[in-house]
Structure formats: structure tokens, C-alpha cells
PDB file of N, CA and C in Angstrom:
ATOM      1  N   UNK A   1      69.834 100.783  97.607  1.00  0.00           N
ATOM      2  CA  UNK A   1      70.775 100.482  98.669  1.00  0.00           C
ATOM      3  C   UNK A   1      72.086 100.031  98.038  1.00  0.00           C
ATOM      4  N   UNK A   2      73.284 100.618  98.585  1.00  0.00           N
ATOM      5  CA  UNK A   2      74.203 100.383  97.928  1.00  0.00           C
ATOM      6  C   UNK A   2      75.254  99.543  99.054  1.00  0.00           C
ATOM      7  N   UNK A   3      76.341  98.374  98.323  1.00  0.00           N
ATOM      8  CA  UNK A   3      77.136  97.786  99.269  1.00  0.00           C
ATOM      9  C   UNK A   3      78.530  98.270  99.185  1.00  0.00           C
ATOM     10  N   UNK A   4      79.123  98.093 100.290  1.00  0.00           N
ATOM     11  CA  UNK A   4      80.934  98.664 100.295  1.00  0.00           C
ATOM     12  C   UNK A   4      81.723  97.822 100.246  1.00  0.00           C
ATOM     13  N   UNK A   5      82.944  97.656  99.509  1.00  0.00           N
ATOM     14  CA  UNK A   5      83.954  96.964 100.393  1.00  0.00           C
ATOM     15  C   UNK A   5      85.035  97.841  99.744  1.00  0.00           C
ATOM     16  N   UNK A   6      86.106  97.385 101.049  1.00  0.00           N
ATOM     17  CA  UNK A   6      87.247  98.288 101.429  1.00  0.00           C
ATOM     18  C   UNK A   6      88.482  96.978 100.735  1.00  0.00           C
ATOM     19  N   UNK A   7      89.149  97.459 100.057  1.00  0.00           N
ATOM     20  CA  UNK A   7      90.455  96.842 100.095  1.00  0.00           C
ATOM     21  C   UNK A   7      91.382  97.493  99.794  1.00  0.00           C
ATOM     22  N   UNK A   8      92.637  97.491 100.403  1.00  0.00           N
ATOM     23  CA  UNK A   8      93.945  97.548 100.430  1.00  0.00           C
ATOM     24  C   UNK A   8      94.257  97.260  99.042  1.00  0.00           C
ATOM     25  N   UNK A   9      95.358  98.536  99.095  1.00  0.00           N
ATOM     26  CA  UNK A   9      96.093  97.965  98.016  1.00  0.00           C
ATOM     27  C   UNK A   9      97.685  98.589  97.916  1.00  0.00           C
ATOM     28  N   UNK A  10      98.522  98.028  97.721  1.00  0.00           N
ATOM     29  CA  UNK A  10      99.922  97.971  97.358  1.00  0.00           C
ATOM     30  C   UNK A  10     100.454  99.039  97.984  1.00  0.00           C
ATOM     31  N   UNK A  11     101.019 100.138  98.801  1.00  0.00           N
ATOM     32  CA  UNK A  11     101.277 101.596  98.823  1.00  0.00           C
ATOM     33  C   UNK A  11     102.351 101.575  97.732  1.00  0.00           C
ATOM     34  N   UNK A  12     103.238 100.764  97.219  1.00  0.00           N
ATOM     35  CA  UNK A  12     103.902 100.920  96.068  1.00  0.00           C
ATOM     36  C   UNK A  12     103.358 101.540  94.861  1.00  0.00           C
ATOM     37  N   UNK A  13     102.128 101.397  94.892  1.00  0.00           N
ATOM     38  CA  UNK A  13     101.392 101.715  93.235  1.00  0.00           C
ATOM     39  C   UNK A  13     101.365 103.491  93.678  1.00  0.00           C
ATOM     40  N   UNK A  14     101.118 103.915  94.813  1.00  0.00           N
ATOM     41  CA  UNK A  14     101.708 105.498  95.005  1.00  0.00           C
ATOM     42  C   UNK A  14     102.956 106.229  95.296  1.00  0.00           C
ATOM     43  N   UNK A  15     103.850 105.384  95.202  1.00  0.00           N
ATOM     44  CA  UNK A  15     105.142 105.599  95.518  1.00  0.00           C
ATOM     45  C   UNK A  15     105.927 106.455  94.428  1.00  0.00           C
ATOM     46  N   UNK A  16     106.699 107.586  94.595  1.00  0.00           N
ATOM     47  CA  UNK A  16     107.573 108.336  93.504  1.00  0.00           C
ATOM     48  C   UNK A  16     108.412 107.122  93.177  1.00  0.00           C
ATOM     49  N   UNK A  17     108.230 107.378  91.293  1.00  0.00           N
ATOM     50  CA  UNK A  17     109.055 106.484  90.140  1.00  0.00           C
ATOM     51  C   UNK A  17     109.811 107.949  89.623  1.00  0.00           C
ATOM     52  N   UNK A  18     110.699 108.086  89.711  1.00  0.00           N
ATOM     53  CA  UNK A  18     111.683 109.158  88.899  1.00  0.00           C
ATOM     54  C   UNK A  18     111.157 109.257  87.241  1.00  0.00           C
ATOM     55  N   UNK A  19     110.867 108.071  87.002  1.00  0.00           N
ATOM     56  CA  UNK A  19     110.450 108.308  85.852  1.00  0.00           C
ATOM     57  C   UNK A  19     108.883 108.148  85.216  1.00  0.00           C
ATOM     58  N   UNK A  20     108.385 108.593  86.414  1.00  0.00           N
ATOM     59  CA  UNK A  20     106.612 109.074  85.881  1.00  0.00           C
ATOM     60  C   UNK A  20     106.331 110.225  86.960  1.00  0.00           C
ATOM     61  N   UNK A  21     105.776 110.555  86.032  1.00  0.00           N
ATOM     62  CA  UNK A  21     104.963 112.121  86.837  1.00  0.00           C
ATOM     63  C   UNK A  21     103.904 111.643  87.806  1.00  0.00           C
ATOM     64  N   UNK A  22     103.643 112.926  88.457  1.00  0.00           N
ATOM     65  CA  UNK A  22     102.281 112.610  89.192  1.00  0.00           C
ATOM     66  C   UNK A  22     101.140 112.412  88.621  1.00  0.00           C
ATOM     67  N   UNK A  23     100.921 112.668  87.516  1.00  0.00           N
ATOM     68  CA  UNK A  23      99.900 112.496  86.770  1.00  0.00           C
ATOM     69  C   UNK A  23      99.411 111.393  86.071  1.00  0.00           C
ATOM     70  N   UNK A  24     100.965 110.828  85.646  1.00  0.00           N
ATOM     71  CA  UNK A  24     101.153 109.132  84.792  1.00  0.00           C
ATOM     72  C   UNK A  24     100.936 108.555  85.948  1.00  0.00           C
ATOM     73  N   UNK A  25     101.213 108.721  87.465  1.00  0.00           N
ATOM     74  CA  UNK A  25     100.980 108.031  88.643  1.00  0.00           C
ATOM     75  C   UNK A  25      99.538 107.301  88.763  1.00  0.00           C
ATOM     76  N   UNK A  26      98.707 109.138  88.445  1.00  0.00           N
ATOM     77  CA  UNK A  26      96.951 109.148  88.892  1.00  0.00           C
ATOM     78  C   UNK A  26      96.594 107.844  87.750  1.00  0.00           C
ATOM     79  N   UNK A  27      96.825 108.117  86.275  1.00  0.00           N
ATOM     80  CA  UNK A  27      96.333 107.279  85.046  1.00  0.00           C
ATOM     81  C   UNK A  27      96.805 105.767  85.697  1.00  0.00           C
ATOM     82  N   UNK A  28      97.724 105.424  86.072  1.00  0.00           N
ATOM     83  CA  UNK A  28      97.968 104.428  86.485  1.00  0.00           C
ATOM     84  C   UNK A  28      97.203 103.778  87.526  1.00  0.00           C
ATOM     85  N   UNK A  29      97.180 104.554  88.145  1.00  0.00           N
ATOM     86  CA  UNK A  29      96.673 103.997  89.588  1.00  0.00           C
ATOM     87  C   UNK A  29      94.867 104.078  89.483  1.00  0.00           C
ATOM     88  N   UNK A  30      94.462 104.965  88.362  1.00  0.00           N
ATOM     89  CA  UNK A  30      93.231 104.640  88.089  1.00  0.00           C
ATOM     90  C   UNK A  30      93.014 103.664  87.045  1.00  0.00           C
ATOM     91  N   UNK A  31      93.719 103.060  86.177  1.00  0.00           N
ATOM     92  CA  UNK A  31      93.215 101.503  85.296  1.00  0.00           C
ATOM     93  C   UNK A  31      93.727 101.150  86.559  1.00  0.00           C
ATOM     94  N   UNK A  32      94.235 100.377  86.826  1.00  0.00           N
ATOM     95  CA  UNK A  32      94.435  99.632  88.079  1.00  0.00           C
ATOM     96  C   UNK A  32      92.999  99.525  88.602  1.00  0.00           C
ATOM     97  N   UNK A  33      92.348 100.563  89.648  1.00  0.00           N
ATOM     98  CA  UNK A  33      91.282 100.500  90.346  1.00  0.00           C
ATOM     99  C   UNK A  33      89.870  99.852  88.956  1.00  0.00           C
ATOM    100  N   UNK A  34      89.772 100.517  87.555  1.00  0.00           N
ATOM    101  CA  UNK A  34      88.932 100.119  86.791  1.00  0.00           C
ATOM    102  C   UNK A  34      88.786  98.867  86.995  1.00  0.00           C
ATOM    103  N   UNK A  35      89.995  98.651  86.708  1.00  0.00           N
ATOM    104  CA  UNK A  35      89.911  96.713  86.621  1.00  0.00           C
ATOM    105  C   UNK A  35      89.497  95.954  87.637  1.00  0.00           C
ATOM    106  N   UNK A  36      89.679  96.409  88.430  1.00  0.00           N
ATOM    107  CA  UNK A  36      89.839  95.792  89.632  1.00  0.00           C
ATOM    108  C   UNK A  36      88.483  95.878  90.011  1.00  0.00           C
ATOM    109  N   UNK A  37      87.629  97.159  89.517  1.00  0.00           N
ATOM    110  CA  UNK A  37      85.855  96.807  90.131  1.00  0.00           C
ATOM    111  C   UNK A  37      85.412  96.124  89.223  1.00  0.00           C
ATOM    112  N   UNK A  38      85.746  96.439  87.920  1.00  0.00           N
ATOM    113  CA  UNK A  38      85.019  95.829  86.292  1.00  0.00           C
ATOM    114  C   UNK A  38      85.108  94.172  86.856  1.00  0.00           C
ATOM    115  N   UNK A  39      85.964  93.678  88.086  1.00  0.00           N
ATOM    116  CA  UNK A  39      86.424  92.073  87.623  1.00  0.00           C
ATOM    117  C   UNK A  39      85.076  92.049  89.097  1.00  0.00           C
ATOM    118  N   UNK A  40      85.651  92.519  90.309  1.00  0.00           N
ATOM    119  CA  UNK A  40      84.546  92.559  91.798  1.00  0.00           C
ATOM    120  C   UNK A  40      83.129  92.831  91.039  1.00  0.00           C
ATOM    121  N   UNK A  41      82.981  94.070  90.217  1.00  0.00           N
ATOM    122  CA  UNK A  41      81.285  94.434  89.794  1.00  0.00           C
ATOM    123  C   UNK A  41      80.332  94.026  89.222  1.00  0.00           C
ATOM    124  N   UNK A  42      81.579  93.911  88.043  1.00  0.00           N
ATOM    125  CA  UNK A  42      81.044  93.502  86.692  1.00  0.00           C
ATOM    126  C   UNK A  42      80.235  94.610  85.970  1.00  0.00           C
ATOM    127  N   UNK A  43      80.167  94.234  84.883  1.00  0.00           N
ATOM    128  CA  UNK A  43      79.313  94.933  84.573  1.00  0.00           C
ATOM    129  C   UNK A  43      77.882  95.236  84.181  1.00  0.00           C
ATOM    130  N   UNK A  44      77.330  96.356  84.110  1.00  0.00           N
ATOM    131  CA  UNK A  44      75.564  96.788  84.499  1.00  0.00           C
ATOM    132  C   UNK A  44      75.236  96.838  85.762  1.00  0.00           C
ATOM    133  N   UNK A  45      76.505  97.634  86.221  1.00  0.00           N
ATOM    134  CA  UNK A  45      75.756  97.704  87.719  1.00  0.00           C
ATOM    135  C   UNK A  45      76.796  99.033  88.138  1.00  0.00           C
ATOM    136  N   UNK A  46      75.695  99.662  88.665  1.00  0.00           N
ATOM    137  CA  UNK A  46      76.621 101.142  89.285  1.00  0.00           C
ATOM    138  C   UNK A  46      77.729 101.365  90.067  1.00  0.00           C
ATOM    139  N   UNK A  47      78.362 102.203  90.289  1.00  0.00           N
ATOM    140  CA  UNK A  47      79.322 101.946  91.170  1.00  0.00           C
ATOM    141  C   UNK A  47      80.141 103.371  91.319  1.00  0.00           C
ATOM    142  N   UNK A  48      80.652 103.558  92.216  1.00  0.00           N
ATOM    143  CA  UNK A  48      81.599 104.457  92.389  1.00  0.00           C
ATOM    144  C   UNK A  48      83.062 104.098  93.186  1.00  0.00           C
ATOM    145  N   UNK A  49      84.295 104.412  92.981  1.00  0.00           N
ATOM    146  CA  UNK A  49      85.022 104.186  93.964  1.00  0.00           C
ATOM    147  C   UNK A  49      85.619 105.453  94.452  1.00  0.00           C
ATOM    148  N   UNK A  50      86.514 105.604  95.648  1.00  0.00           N
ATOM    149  CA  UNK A  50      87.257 106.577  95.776  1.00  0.00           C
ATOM    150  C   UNK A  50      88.844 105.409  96.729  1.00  0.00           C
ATOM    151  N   UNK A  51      89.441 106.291  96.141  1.00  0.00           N
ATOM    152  CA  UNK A  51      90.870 105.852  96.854  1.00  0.00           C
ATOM    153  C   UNK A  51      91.959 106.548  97.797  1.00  0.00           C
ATOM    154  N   UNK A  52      92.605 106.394  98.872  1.00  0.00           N
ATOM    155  CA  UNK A  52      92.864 107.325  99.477  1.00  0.00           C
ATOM    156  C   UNK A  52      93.693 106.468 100.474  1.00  0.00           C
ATOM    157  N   UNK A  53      94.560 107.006 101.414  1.00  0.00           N
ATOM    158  CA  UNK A  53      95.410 107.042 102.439  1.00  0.00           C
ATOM    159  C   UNK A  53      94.560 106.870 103.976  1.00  0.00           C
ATOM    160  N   UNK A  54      95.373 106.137 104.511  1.00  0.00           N
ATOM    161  CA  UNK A  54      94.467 106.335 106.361  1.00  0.00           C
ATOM    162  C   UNK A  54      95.517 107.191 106.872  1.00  0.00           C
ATOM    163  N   UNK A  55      95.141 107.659 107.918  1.00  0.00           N
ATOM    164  CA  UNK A  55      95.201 109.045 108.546  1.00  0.00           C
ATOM    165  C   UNK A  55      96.861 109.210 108.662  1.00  0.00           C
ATOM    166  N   UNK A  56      97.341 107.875 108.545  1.00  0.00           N
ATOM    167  CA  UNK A  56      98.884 107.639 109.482  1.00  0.00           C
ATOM    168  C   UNK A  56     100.115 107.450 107.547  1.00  0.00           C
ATOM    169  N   UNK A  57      99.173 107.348 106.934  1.00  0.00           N
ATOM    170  CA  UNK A  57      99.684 107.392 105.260  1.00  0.00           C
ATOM    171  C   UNK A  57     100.677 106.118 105.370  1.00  0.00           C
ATOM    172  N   UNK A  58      99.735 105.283 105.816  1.00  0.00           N
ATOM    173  CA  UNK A  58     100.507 104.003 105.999  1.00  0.00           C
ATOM    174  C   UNK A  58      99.680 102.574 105.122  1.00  0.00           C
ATOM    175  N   UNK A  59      98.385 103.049 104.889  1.00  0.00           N
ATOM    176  CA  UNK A  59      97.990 101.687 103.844  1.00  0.00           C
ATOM    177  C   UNK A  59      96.768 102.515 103.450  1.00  0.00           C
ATOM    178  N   UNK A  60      97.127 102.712 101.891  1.00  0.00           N
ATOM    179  CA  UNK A  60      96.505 103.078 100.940  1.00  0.00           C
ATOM    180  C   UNK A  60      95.326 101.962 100.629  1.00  0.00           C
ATOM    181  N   UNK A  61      94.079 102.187 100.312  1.00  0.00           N
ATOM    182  CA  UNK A  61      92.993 101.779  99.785  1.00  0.00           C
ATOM    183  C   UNK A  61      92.145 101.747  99.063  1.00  0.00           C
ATOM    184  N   UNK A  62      91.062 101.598  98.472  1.00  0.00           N
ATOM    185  CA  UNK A  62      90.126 102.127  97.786  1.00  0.00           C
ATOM    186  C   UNK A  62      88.494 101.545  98.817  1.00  0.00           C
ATOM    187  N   UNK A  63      87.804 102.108  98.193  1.00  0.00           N
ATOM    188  CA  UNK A  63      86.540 102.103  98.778  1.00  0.00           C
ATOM    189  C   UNK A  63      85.610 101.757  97.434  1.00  0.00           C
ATOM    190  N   UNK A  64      84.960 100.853  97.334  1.00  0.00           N
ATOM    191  CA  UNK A  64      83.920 101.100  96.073  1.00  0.00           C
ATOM    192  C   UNK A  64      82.751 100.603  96.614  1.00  0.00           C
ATOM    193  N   UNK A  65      81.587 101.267  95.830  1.00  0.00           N
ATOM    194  CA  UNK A  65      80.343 101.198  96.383  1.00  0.00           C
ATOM    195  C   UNK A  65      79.838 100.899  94.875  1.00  0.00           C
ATOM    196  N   UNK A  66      78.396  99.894  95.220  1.00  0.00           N
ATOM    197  CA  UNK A  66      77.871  99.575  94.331  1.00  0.00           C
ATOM    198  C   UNK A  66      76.747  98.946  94.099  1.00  0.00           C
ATOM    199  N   UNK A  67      75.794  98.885  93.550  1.00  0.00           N
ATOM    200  CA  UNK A  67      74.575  98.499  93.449  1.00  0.00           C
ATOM    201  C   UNK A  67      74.748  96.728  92.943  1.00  0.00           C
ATOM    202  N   UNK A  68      73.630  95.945  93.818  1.00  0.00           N
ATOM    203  CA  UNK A  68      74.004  94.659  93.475  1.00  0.00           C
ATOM    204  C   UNK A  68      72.481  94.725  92.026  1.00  0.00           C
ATOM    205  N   UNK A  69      71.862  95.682  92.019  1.00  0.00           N
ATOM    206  CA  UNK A  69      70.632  95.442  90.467  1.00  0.00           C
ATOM    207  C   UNK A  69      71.177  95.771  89.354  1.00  0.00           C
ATOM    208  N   UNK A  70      71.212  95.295  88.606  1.00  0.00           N
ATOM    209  CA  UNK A  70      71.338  95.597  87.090  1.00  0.00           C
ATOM    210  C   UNK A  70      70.770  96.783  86.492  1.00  0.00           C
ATOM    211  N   UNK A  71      71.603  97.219  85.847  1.00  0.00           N
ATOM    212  CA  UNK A  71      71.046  98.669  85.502  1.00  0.00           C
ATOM    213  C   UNK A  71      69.993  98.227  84.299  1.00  0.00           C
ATOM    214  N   UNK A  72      68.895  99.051  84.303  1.00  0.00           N
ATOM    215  CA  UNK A  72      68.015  98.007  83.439  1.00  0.00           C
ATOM    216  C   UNK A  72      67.680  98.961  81.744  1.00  0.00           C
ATOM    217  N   UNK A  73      68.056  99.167  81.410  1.00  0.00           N
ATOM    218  CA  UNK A  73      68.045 100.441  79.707  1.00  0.00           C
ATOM    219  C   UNK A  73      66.506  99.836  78.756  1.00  0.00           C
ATOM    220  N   UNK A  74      66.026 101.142  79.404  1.00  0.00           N
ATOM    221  CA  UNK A  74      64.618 101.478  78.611  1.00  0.00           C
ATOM    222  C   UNK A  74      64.301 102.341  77.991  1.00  0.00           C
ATOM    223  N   UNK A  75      63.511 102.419  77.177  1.00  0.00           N
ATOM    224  CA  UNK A  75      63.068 103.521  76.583  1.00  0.00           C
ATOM    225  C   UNK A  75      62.258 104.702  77.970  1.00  0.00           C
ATOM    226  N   UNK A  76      62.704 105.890  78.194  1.00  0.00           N
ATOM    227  CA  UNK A  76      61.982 106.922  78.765  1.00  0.00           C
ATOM    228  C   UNK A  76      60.485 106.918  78.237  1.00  0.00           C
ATOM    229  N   UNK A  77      59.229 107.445  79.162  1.00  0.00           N
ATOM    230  CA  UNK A  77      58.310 107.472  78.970  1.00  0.00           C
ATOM    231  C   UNK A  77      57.831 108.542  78.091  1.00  0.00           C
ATOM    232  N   UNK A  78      57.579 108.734  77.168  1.00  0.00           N
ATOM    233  CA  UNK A  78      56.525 110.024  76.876  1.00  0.00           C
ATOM    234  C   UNK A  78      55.271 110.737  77.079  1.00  0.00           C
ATOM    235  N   UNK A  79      54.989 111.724  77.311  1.00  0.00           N
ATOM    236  CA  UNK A  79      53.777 112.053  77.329  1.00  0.00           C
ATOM    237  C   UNK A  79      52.712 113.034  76.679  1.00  0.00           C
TER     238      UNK A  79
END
């Protein structure tokens, strides 16, 4: 079972800078989101986020989902 939370974030961090591409935008705006679950998650624990616009492109967000168990690293079974 996995939990959500939604937060807002800045629409500035998507805003055209004359002097970064759309691409230096994405790299940006994805450490940004890293950090930001690595500090909410922590780490050993799963997670995914996605980030995105509401319908009216008026407050940008992210969404992350994530397991509250510890990922647990074992040896696979053999047989």
C-alpha cells in the first residue's frame, strides 16, 4: 500500500529564463523534486513522483507516492 501527498510548488521554477533551455529547466526542476522526497522519504523506501500543471496552468505540483516499509536487501533464494 502506497501513501500520497500533493504539494505545490513555486510556478517560477517553470517559468522561461532566457538563459536556460528547456532542458536545463527539466534537470533543474528535477534535483529540486529529488531533494525534496530524499528529505519527506528518506531513504530505503520506494517512491515515485510525477510533476505537472492543474488544468487552468495556474499551480504547478508534484505528486509523490511512497511506501512507508523499508526496502529490506536480501540475498534471492536459490533452488
Amino acid at each position: 500500500e502506497a501513501r500520497e501527498m500533493i504539494i505545490a510548488l513555486p510556478n517560477e521554477l517553470a517559468d522561461k529564463n532566457k538563459n536556460q533551455t528547456s532542458a536545463e529547466q527539466k534537470i533543474i526542476l528535477k534535483e529540486i523534486c529529488d531533494e525534496l522526497v530524499s528529505q519527506i522519504v528518506g531513504e530505503g523506501h520506494d517512491h515515485e513522483y510525477a510533476v505537472h500543471w492543474n488544468h487552468d496552468r495556474t499551480n504547478l505540483h508534484v505528486h509523490i507516492l511512497y511506501s512507508e516499509r523499508k526496502v529490506i536487501q536480501t540475498e534471492p533464494k536459490r533452488y
